[in-house]
Protein backbone atom coordinates (compact mmCIF):
# COMPACT_ATOMS: atom_id res chain seq x y z
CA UNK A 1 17.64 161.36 25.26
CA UNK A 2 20.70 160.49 22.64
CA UNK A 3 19.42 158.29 19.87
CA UNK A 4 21.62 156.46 17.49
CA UNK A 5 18.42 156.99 15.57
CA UNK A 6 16.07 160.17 15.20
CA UNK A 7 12.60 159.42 16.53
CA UNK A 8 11.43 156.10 17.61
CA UNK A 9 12.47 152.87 16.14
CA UNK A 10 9.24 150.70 14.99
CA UNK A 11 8.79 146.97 15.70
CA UNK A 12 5.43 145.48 13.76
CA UNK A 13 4.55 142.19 16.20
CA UNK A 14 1.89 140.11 15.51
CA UNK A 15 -0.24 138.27 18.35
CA UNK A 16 -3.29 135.89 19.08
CA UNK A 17 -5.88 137.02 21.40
CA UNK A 18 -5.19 133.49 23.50
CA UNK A 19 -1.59 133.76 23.54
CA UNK A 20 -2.14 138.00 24.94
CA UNK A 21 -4.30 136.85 27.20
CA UNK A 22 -2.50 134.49 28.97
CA UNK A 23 0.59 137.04 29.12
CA UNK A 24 -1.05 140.28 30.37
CA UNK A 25 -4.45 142.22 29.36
CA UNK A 26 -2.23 144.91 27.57
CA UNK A 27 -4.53 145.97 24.66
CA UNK A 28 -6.91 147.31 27.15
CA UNK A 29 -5.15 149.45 28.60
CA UNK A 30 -3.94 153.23 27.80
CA UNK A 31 -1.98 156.51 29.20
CA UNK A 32 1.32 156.36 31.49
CA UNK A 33 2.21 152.97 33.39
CA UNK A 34 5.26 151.28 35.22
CA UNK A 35 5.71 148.16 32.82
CA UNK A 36 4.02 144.83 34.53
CA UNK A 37 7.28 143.08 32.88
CA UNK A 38 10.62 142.17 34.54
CA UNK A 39 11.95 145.77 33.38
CA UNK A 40 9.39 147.50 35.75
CA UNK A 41 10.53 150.56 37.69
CA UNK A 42 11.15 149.64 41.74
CA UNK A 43 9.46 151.80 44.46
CA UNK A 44 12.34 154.05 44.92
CA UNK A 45 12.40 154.63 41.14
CA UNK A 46 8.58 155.59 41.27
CA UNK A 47 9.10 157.61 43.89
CA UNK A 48 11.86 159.77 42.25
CA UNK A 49 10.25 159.83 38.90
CA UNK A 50 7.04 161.13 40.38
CA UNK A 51 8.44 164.33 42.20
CA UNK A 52 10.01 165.68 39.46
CA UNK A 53 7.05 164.91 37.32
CA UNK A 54 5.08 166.85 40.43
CA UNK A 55 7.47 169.61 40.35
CA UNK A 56 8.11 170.18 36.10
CA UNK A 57 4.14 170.14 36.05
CA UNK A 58 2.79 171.91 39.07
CA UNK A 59 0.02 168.61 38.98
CA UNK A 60 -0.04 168.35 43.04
CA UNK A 61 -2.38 165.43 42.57
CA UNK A 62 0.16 163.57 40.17
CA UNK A 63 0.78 160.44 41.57
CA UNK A 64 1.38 156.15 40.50
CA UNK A 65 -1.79 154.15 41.27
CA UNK A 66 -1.70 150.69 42.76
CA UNK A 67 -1.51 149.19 39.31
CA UNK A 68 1.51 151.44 38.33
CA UNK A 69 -0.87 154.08 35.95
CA UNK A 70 0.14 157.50 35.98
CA UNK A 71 -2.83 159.45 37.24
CA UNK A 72 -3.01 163.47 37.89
CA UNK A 73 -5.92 163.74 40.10
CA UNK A 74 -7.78 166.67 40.12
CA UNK A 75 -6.12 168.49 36.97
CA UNK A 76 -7.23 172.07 38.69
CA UNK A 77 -5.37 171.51 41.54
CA UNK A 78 -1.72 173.20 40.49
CA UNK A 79 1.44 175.13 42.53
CA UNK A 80 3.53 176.45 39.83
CA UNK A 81 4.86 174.25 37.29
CA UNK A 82 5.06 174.50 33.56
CA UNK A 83 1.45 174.26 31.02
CA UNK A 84 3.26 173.24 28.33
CA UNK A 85 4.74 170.33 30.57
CA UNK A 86 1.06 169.81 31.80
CA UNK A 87 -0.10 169.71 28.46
CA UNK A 88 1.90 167.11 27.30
CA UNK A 89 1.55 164.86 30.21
CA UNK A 90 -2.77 165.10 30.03
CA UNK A 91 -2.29 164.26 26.57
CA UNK A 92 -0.05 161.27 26.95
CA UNK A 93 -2.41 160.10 29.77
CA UNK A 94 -5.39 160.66 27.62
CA UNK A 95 -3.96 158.94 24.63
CA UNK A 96 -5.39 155.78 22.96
CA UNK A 97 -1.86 154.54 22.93
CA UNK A 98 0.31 153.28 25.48
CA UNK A 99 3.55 154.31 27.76
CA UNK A 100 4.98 151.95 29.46
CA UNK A 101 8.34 153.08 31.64
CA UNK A 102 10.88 150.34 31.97
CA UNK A 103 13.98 150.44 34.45
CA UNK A 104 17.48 149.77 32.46
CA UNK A 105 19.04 150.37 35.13
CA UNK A 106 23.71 150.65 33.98
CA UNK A 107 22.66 150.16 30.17
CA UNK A 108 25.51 149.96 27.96
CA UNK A 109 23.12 151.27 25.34
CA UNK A 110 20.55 153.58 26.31
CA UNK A 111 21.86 157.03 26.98
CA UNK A 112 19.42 158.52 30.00
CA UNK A 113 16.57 157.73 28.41
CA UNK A 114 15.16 156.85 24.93
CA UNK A 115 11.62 155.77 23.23
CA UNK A 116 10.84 152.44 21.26
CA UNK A 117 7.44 152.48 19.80
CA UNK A 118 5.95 148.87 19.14
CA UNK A 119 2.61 148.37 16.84
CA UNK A 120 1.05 145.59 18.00
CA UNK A 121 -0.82 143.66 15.31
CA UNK A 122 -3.74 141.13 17.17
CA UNK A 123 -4.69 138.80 13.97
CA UNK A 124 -8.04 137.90 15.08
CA UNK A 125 -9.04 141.21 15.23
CA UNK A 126 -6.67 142.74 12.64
CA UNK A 127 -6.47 146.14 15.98
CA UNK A 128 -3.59 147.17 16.10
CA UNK A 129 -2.00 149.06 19.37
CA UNK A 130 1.03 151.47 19.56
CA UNK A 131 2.96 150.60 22.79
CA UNK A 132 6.03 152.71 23.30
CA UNK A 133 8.59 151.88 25.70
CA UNK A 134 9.98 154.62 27.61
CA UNK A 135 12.89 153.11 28.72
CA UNK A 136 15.03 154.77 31.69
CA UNK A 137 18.17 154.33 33.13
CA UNK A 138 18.63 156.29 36.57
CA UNK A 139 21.91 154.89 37.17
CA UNK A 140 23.47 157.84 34.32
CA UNK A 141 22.24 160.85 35.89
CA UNK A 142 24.42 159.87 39.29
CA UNK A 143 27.11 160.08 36.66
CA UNK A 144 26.24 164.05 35.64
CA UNK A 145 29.18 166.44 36.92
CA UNK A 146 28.17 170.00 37.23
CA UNK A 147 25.80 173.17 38.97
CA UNK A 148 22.35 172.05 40.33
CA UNK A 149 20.36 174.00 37.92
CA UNK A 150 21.90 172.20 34.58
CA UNK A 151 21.02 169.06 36.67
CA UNK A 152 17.53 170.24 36.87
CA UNK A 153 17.52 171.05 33.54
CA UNK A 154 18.21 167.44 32.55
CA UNK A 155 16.21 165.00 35.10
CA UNK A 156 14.68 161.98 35.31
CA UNK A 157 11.33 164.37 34.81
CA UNK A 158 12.70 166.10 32.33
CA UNK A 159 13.95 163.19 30.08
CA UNK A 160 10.39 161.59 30.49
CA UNK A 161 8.53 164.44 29.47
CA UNK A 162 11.45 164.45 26.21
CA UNK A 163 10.30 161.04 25.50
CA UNK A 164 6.93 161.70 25.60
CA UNK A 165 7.11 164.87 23.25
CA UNK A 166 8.31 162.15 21.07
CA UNK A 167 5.78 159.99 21.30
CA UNK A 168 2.92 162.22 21.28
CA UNK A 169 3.97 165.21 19.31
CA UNK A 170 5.95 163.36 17.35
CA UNK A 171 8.43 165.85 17.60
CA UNK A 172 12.70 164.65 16.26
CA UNK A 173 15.58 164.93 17.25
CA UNK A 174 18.24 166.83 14.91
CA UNK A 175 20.76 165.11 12.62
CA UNK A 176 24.17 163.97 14.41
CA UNK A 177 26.65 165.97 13.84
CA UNK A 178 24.81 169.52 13.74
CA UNK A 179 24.76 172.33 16.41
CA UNK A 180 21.06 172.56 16.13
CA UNK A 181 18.62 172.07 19.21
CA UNK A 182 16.01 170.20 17.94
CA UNK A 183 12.39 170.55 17.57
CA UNK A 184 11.77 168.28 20.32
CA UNK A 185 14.05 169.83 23.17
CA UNK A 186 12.96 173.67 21.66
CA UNK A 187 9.49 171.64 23.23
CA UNK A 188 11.58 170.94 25.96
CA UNK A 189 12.90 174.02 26.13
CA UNK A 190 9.85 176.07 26.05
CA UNK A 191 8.79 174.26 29.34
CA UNK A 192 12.66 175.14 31.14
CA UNK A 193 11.61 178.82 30.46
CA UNK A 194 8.56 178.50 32.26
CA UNK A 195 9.92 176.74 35.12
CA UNK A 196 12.70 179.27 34.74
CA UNK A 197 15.44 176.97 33.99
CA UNK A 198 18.17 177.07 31.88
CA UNK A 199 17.58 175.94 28.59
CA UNK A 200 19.72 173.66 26.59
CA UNK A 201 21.54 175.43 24.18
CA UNK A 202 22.40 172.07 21.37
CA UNK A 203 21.50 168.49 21.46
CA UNK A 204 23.84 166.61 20.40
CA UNK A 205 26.77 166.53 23.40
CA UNK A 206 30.02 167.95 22.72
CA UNK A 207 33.00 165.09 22.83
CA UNK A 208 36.22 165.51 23.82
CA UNK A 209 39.62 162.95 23.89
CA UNK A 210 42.19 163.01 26.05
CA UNK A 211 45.08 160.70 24.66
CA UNK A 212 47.49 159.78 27.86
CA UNK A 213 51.13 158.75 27.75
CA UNK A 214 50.18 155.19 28.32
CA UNK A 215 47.64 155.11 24.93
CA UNK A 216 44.45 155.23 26.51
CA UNK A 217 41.85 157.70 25.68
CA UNK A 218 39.51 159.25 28.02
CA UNK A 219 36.35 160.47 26.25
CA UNK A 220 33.98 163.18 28.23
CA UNK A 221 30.73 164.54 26.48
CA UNK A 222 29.30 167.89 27.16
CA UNK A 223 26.04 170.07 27.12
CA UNK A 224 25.98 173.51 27.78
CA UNK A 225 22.84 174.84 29.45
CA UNK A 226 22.27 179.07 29.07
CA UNK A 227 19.62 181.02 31.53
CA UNK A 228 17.72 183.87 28.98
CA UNK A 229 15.09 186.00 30.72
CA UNK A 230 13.06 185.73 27.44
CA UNK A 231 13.02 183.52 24.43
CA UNK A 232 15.86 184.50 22.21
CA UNK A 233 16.95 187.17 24.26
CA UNK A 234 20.77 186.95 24.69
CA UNK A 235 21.66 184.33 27.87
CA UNK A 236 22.43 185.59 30.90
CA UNK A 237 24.13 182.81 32.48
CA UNK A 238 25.86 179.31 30.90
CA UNK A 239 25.62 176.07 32.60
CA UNK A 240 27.41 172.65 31.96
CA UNK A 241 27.31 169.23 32.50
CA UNK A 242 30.05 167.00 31.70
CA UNK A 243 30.30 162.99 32.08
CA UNK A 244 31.91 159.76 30.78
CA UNK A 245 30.79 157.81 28.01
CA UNK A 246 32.24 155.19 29.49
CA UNK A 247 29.90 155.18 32.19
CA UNK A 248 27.27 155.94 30.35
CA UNK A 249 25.98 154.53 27.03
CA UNK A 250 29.50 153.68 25.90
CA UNK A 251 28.00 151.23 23.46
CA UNK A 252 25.70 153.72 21.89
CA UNK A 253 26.46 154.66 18.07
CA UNK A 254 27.22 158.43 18.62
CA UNK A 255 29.66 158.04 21.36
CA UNK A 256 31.54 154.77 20.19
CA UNK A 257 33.70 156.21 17.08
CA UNK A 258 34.85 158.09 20.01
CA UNK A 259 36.28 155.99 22.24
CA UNK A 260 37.45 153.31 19.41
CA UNK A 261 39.37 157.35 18.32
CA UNK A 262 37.50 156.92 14.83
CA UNK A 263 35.80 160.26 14.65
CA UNK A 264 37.13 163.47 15.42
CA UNK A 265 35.31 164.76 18.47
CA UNK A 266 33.14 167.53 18.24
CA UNK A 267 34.74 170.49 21.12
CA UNK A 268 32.06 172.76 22.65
């Protein structure tokens, strides 16, 4: 969910139709999957992902197949949820591209979550494929410190369904060092309101450094969360959630300035 980069970065990879073959039948498949490669999400993983998935959507069907596809059952067949988060899930699943979720499980570079988008080029054929890796790791939200609805706000469901308005929508991120939301979590946004959840008032965190007597600096990000009973009506409640770069991401771009005390953190 915090790129070094806005949007998705692009790798062009050329293959023969032996050499694919032999590996996995990838170009004939589409929608939502677990990855078939040593990255793949574990049961437990599955099992978490798919509740909130259930939950954000209202899809009571909504399940992981034996071969790992995301599937929603009988689309008609809804308790609550959000139709803008349904929206964008039917689409992904319907898409002629790919999603494949991969566990990265104590990352030192992905932050929560974040999309790589691959165009496969197949020479024989001269097809190409767009295969974007959704790539998770569930290890940082353990590290989240604050009131169960900001953690709601900012799930393993939640950061999919980000991904995926990135991917589909082809919705960005805003520039680093601006107080702006984002078109692609005012998407996300739009879907907290309708699962009446508070929405997430910036994107890019808030950083703060603490210099102790000893030298060291502690770094803690931050992301404020407000409750509104309408869109743009004035919040009625704020929300945050606080956590250490160091234990999460502390290699990624926008956090290490920070801790090497290169940039001047950004207070919210």
């Amino acid at each position: 969910m915090f790129k070094q980069i806005a949007g998705a970065a692009i790798l062009v990879v050329t293959f023969t139709i032996p050499t694919m073959a032999q590996q996995r039948n990838i170009f004939d498949v589409s929608g939502v999957r677990n990855s078939s490669g040593p990255n793949r999400l574990n049961g437990r993983q599955l099992q978490v992902l798919q509740e909130s998935l259930r939950q954000k959507s209202g899809f009571v069907e909504l399940e992981f197949d034996r071969q790992g596809s995301l599937t929603l059952g009988n689309r008609q067949h809804i308790a609550g949820g959000s139709a803008t988060a349904r929206a964008l899930l039917a689409a992904a699943i319907d898409s002629a591209s790919l999603y494949e979720l991969e566990n990265h499980e104590r990352s030192p570079d992905i932050a929560f979550a974040r999309l790589r988008d691959m165009e496969y080029h197949i020479s024989e054929t001269g097809k190409r494929v767009n295969i974007f890796q959704a790539q998770i790791d569930f290890a940082d939200f353990d590290c989240l410190q604050g009131p169960r609805e900001a953690k709601a706000s900012m799930d393993v469901g939640i950061a999919l369904l980000h991904e995926l308005a990135h991917g589909v929508l082809k919705l960005q991120d805003p520039p680093v060092d601006t107080d702006e939301i984002g078109e692609c979590d005012a998407h996300i946004n739009k879907m907290r309101r309708e699962l009446q959840l508070p929405e997430r008032l910036y994107y890019h965190p808030g950083v703060t450094v603490a210099q102790l007597p000893d030298g060291r600096r502690i770094v803690s990000a931050r992301i404020v969360f407000v409750k509104r009973v309408a869109a743009n009506a004035q919040p009625s409640a704020e929300y945050s959630l606080t956590w250490l770069p160091s234990q999460v991401a502390p290699n990624a771009q926008n956090i290490a300035g920070f801790q090497e005390g290169l940039l001047k953190a950004r207070r919210r």
